[in-house]
PDB file of N, CA and C in Angstrom:
ATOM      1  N   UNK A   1      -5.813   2.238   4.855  1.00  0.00           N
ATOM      2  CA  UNK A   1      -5.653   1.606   6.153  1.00  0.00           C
ATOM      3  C   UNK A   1      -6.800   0.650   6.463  1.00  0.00           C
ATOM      4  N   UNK A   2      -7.985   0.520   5.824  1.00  0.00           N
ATOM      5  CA  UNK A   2      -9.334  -0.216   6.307  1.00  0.00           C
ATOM      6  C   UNK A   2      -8.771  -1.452   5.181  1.00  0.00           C
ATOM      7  N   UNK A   3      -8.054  -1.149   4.776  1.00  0.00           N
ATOM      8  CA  UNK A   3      -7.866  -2.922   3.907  1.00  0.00           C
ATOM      9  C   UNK A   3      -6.816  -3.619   4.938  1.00  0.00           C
ATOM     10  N   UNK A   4      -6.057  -2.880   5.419  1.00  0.00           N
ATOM     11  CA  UNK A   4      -5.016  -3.667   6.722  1.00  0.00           C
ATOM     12  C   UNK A   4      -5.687  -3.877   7.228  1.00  0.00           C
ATOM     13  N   UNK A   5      -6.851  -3.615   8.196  1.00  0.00           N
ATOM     14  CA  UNK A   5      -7.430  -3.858   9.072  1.00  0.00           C
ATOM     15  C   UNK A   5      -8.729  -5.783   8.957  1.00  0.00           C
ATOM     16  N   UNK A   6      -8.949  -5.222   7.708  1.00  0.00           N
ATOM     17  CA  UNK A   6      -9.720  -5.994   7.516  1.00  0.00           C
ATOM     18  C   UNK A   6      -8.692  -7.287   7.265  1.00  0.00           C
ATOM     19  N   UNK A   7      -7.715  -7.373   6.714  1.00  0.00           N
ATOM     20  CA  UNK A   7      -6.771  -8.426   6.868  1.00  0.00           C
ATOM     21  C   UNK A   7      -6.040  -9.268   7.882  1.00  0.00           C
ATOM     22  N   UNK A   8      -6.171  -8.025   8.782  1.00  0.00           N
ATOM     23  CA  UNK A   8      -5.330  -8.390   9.952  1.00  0.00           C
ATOM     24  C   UNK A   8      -6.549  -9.337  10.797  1.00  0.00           C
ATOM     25  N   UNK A   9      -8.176  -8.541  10.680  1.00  0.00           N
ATOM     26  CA  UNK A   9      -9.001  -9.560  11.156  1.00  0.00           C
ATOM     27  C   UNK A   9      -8.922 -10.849  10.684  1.00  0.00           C
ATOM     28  N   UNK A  10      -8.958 -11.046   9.295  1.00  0.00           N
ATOM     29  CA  UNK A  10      -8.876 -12.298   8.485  1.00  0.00           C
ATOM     30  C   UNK A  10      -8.348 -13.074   9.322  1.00  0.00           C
ATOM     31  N   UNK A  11      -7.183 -12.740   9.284  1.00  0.00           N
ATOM     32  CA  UNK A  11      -5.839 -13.299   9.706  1.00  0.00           C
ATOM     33  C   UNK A  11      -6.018 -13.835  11.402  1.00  0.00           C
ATOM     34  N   UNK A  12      -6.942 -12.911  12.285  1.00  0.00           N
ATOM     35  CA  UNK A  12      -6.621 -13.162  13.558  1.00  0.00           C
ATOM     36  C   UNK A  12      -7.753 -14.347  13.840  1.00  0.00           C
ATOM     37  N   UNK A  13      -9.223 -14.356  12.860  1.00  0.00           N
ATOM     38  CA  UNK A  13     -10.217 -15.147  12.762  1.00  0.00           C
ATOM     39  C   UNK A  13      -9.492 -16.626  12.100  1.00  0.00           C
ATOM     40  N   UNK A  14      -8.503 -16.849  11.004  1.00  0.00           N
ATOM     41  CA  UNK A  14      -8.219 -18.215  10.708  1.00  0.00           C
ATOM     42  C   UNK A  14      -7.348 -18.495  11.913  1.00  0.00           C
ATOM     43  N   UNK A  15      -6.395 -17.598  12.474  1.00  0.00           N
ATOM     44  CA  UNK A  15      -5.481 -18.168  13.541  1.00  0.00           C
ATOM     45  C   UNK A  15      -6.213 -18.550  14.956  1.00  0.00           C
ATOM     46  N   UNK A  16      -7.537 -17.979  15.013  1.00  0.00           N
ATOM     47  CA  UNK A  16      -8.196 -18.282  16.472  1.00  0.00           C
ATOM     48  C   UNK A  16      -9.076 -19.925  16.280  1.00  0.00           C
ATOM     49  N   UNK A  17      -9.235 -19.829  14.937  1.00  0.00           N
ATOM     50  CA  UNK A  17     -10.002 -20.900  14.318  1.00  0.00           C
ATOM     51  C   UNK A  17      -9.141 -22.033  14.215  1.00  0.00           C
ATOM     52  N   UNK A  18      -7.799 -22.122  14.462  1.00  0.00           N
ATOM     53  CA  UNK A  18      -7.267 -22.743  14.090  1.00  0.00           C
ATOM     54  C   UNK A  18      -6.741 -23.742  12.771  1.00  0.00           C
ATOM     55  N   UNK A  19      -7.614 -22.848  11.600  1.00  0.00           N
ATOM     56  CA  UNK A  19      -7.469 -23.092  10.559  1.00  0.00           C
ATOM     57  C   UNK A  19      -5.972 -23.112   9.560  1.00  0.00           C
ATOM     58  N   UNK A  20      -5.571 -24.023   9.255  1.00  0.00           N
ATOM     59  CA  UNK A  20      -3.710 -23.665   9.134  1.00  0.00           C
ATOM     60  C   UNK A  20      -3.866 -24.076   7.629  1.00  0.00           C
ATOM     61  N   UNK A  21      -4.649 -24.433   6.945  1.00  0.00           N
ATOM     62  CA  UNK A  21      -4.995 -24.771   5.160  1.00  0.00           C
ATOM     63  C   UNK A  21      -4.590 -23.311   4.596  1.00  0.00           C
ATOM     64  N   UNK A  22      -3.346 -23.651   4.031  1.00  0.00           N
ATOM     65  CA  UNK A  22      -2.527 -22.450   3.327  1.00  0.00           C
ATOM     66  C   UNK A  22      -3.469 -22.690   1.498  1.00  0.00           C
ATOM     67  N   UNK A  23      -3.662 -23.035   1.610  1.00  0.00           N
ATOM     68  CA  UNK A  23      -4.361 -23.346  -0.279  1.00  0.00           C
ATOM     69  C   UNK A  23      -5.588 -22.111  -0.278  1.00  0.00           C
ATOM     70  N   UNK A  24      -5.628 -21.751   0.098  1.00  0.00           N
ATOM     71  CA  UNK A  24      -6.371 -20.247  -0.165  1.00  0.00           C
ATOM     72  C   UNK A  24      -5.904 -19.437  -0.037  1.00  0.00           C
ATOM     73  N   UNK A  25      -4.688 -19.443  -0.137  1.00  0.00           N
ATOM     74  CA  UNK A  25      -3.520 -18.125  -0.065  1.00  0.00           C
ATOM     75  C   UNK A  25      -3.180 -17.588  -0.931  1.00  0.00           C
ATOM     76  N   UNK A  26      -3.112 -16.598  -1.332  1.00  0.00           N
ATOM     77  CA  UNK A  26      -3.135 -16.403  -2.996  1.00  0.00           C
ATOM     78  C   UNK A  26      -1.759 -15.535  -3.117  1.00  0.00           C
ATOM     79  N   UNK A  27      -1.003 -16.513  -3.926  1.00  0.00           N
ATOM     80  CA  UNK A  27       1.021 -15.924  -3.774  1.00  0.00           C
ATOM     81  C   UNK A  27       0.957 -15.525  -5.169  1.00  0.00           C
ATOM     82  N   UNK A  28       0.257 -14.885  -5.964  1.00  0.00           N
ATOM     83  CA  UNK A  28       0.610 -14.285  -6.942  1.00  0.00           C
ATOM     84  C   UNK A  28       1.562 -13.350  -7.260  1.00  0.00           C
ATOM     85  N   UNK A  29       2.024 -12.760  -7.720  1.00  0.00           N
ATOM     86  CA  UNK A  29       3.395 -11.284  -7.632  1.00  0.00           C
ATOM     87  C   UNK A  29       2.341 -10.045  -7.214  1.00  0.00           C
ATOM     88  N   UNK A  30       1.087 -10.107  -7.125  1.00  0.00           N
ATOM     89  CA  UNK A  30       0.534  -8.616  -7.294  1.00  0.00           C
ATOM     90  C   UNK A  30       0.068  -8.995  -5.861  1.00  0.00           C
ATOM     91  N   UNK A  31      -0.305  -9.922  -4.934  1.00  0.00           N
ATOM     92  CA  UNK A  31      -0.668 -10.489  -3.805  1.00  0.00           C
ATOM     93  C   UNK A  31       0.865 -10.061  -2.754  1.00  0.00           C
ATOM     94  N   UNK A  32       1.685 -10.701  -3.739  1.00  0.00           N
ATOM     95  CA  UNK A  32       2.856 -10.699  -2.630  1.00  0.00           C
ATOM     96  C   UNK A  32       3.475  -9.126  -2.339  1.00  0.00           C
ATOM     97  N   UNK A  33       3.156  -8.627  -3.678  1.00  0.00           N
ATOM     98  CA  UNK A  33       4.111  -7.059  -3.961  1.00  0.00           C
ATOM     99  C   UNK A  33       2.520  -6.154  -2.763  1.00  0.00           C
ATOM    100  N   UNK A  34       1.105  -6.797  -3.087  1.00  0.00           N
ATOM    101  CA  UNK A  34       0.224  -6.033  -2.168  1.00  0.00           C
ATOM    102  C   UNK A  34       0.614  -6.012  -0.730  1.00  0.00           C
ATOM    103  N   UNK A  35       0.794  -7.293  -0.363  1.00  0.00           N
ATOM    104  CA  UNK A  35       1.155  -7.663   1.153  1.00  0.00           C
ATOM    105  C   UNK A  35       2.396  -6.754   1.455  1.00  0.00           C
ATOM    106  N   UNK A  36       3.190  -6.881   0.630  1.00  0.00           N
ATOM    107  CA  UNK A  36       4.334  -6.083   1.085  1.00  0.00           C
ATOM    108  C   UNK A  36       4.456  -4.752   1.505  1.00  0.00           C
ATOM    109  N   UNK A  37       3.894  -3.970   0.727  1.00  0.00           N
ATOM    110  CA  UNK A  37       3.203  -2.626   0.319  1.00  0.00           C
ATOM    111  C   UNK A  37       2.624  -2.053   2.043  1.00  0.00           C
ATOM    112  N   UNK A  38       1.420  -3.078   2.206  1.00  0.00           N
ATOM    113  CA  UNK A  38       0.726  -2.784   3.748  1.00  0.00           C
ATOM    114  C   UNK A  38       1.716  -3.144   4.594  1.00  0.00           C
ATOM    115  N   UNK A  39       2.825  -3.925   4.428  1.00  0.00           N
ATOM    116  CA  UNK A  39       3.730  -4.114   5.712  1.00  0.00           C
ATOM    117  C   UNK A  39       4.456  -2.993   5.448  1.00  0.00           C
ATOM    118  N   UNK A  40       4.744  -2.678   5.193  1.00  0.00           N
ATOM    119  CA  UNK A  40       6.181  -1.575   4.666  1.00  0.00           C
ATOM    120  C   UNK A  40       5.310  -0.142   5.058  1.00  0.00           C
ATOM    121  N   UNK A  41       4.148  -0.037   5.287  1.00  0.00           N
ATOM    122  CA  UNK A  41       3.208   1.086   5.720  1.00  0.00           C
ATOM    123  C   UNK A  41       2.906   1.067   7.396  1.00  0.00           C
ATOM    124  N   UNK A  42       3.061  -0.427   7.675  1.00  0.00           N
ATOM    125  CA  UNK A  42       2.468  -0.347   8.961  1.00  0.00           C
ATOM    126  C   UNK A  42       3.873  -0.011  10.085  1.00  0.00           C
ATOM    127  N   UNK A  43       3.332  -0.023  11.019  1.00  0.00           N
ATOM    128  CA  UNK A  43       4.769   0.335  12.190  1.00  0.00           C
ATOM    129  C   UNK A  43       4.187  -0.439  13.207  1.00  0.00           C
ATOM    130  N   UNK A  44       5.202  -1.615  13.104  1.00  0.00           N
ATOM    131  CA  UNK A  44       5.029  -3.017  13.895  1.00  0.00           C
ATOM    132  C   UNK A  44       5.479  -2.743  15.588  1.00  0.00           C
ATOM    133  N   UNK A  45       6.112  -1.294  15.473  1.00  0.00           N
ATOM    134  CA  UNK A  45       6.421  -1.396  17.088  1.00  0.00           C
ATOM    135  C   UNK A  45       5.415  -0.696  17.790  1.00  0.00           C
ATOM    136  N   UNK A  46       4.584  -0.420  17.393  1.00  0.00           N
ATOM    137  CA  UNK A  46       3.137   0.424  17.639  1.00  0.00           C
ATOM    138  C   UNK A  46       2.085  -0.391  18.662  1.00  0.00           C
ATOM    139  N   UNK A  47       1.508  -0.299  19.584  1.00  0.00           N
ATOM    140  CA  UNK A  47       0.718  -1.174  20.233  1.00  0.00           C
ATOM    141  C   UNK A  47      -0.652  -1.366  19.789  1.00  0.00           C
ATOM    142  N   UNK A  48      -1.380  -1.914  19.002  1.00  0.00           N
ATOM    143  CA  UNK A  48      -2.488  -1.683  17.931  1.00  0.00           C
ATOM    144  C   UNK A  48      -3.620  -1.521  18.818  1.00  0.00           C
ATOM    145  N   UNK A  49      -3.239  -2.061  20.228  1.00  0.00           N
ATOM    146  CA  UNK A  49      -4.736  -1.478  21.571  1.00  0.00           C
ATOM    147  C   UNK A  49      -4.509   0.077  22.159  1.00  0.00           C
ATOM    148  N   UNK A  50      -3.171   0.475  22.131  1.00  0.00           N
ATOM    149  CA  UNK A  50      -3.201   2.022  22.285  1.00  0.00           C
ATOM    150  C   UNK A  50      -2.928   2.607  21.031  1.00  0.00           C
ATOM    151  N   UNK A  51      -2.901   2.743  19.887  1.00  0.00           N
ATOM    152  CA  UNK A  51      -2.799   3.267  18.943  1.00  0.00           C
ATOM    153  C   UNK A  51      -2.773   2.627  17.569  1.00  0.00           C
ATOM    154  N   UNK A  52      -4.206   2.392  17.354  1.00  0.00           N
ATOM    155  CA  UNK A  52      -4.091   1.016  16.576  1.00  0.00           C
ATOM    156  C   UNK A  52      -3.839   2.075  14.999  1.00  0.00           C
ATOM    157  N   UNK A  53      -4.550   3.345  15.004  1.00  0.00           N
ATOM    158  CA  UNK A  53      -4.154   4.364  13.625  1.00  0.00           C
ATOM    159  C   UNK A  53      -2.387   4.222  13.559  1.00  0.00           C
ATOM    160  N   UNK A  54      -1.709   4.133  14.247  1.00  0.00           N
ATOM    161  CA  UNK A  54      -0.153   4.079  14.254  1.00  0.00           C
ATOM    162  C   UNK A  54       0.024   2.975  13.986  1.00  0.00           C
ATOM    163  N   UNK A  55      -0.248   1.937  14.166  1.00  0.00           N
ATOM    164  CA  UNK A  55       0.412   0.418  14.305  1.00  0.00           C
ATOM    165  C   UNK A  55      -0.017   0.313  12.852  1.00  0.00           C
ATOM    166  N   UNK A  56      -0.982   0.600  12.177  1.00  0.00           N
ATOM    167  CA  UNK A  56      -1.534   0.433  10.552  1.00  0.00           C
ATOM    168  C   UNK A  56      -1.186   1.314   9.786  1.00  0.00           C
ATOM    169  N   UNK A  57      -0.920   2.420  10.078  1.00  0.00           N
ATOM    170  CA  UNK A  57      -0.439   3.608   9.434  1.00  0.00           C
ATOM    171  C   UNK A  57       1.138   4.598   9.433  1.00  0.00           C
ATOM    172  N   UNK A  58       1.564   3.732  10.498  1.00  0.00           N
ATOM    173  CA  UNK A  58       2.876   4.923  11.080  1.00  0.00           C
ATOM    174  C   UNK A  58       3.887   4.844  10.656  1.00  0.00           C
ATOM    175  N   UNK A  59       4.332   3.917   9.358  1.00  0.00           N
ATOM    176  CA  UNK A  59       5.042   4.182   8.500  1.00  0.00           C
ATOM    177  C   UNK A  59       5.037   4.247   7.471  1.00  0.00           C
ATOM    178  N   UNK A  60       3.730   4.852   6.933  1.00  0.00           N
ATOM    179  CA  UNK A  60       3.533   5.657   5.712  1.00  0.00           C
ATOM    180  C   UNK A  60       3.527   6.733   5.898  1.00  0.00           C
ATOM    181  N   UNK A  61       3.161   6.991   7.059  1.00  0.00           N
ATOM    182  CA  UNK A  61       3.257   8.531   7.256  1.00  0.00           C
ATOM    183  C   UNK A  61       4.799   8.980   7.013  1.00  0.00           C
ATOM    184  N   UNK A  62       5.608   8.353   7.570  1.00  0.00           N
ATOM    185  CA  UNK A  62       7.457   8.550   7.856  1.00  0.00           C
ATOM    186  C   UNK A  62       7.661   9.048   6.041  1.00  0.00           C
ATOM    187  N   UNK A  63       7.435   7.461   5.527  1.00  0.00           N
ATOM    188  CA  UNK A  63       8.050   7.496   4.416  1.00  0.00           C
ATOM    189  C   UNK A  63       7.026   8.330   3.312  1.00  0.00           C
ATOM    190  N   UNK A  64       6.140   9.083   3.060  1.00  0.00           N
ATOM    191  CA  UNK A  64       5.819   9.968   2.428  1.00  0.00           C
ATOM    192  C   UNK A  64       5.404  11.430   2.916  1.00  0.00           C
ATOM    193  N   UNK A  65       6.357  12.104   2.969  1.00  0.00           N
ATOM    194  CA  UNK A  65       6.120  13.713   2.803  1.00  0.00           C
ATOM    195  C   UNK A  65       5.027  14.500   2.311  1.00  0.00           C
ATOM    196  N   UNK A  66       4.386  15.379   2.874  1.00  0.00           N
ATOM    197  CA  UNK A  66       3.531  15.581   2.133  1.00  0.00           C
ATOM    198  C   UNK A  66       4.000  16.938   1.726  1.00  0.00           C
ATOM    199  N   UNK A  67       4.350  17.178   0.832  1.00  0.00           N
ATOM    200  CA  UNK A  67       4.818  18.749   0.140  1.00  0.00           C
ATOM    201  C   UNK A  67       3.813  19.709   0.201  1.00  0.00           C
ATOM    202  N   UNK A  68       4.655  20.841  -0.371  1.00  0.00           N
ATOM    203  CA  UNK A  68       3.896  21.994   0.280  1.00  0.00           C
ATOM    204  C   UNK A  68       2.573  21.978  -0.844  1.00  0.00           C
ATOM    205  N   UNK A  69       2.480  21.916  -1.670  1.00  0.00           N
ATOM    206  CA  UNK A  69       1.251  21.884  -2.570  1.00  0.00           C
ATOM    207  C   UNK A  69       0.598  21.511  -2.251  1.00  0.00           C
ATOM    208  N   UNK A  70       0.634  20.315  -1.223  1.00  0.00           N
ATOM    209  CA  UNK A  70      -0.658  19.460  -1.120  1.00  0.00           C
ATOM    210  C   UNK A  70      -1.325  19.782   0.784  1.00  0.00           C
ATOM    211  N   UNK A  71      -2.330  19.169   1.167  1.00  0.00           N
ATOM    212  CA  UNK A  71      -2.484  19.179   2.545  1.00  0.00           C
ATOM    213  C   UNK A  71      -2.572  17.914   2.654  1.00  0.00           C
ATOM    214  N   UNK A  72      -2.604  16.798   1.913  1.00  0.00           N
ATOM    215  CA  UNK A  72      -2.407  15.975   2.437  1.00  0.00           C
ATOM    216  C   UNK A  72      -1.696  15.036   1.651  1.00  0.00           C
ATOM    217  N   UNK A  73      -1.651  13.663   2.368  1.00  0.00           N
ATOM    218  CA  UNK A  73      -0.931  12.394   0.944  1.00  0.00           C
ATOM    219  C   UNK A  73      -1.458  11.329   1.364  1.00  0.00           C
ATOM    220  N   UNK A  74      -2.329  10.133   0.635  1.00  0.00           N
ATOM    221  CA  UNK A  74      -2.635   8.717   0.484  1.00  0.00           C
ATOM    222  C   UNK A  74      -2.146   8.374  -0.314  1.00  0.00           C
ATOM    223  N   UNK A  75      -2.948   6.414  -0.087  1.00  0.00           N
ATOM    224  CA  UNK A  75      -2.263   5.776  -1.411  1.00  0.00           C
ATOM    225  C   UNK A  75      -3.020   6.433  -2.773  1.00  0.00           C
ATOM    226  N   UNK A  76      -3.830   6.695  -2.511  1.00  0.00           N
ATOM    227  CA  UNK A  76      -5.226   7.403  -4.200  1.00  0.00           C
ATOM    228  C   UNK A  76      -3.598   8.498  -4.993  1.00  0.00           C
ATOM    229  N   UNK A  77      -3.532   9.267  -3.876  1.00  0.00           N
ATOM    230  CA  UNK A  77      -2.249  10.291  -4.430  1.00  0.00           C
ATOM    231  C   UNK A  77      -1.166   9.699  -5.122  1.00  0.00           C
ATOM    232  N   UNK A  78      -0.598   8.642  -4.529  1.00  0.00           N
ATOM    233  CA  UNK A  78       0.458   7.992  -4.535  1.00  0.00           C
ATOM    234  C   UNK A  78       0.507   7.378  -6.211  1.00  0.00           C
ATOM    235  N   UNK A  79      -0.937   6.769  -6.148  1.00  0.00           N
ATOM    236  CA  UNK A  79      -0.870   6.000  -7.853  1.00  0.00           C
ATOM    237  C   UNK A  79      -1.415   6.839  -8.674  1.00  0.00           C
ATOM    238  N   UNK A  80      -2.202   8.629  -8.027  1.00  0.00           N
ATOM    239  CA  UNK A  80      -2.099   9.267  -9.531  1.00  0.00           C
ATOM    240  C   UNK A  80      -1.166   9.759 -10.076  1.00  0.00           C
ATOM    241  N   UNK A  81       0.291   9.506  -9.051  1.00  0.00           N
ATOM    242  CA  UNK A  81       1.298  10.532  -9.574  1.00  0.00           C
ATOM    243  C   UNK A  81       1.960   9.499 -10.203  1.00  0.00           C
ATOM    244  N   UNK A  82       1.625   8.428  -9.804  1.00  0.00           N
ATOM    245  CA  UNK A  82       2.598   7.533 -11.079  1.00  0.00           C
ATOM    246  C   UNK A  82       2.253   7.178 -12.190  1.00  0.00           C
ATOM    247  N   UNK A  83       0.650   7.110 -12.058  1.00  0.00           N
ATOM    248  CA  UNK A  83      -0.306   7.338 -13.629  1.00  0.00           C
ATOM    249  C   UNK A  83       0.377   8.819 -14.324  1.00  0.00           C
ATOM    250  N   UNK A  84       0.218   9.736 -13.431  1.00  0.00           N
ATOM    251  CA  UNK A  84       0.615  10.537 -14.487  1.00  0.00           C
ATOM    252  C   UNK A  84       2.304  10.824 -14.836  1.00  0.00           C
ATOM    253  N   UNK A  85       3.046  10.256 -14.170  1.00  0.00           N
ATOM    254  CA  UNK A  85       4.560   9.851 -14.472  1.00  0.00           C
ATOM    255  C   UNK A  85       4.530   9.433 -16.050  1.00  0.00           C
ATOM    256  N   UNK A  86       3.643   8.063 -15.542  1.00  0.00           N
ATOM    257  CA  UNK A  86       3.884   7.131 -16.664  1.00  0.00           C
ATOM    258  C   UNK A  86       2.771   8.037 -17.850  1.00  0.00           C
ATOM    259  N   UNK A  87       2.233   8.276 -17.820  1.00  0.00           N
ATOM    260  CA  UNK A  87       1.175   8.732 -19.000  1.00  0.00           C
ATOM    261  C   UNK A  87       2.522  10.334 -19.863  1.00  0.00           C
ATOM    262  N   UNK A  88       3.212  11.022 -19.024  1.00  0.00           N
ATOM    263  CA  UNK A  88       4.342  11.968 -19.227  1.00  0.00           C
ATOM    264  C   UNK A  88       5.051  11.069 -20.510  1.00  0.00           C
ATOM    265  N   UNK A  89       5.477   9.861 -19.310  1.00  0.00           N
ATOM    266  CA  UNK A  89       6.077   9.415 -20.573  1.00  0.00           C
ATOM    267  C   UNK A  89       6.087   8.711 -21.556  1.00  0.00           C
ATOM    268  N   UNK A  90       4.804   8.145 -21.505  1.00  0.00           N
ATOM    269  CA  UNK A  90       4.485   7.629 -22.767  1.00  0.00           C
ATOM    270  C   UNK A  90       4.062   8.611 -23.961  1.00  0.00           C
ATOM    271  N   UNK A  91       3.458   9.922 -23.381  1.00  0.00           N
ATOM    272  CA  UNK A  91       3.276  10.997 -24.718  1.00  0.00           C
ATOM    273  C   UNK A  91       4.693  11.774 -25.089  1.00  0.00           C
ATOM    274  N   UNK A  92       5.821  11.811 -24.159  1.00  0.00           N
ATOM    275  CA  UNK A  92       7.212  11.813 -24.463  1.00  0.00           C
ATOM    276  C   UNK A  92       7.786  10.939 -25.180  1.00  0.00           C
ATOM    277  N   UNK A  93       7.734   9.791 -25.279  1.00  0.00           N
ATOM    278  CA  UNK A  93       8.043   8.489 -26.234  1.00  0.00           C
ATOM    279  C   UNK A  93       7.408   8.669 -27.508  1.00  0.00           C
ATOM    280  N   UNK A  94       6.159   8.909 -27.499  1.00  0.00           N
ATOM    281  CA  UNK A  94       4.916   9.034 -29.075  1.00  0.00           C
ATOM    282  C   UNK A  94       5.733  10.366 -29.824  1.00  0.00           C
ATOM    283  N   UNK A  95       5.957  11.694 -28.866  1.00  0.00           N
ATOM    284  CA  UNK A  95       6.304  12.710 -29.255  1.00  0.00           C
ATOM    285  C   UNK A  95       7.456  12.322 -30.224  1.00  0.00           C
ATOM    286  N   UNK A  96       8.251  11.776 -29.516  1.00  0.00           N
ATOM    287  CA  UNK A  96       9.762  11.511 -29.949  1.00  0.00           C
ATOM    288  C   UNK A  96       9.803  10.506 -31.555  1.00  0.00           C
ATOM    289  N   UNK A  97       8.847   9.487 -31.230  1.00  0.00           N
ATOM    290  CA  UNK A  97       8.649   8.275 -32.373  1.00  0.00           C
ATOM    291  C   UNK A  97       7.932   9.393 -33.579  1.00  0.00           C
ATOM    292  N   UNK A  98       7.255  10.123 -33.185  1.00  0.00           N
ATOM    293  CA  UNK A  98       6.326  11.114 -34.055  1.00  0.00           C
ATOM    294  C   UNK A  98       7.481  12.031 -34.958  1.00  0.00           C
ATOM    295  N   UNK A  99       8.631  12.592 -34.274  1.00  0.00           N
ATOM    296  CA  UNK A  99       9.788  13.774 -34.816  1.00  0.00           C
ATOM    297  C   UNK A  99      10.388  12.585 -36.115  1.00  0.00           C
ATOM    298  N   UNK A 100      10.740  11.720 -35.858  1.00  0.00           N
ATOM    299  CA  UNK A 100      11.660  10.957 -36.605  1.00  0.00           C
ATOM    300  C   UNK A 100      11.018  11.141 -37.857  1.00  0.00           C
TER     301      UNK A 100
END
């Protein structure tokens, strides 16, 4: 949530500045898929002066569960379980290339 934040300042400092030079915008796929990521987390109907933890956070909370194993869930959680998804199956793939 402190990387939304710090963006959203970015963002409110070029728009007060009146700075509108899009050429420092960086539209890469990992930029655009990032941006997306923090929107798809935040909850835009949230008032960010009464509840600015909700307005940055309140729909990640929705969309990830935190199961009973755990006490809690971030993004840190989020990409070790897909490291270790993917690491499953890449020693499932070696296993398999290995039998033949």
């Amino acid at each position: 949530c402190l990387a939304v934040c710090k963006i959203l300042r970015y963002i409110r400092i070029k728009r007060l500045s009146g700075d509108t030079d899009t050429t420092s915008l960086c539209l890469t796929s990992s930029c655009i898929s990032l941006a997306s990521t923090l929107l798809n987390n935040m909850n835009l109907d949230a008032d960010p002066g009464e509840d600015f933890y909700e307005c940055v956070c309140g729909s990640f909370e929705l969309e990830h569960l935190i199961l009973d194993d755990r006490s809690r869930i971030d993004s840190f959680d989020l990409l070790s379980d897909a490291n270790n998804l993917e690491l499953r199956r890449m020693l499932d793939v070696g296993e398999r290339r290995k039998c033949k």
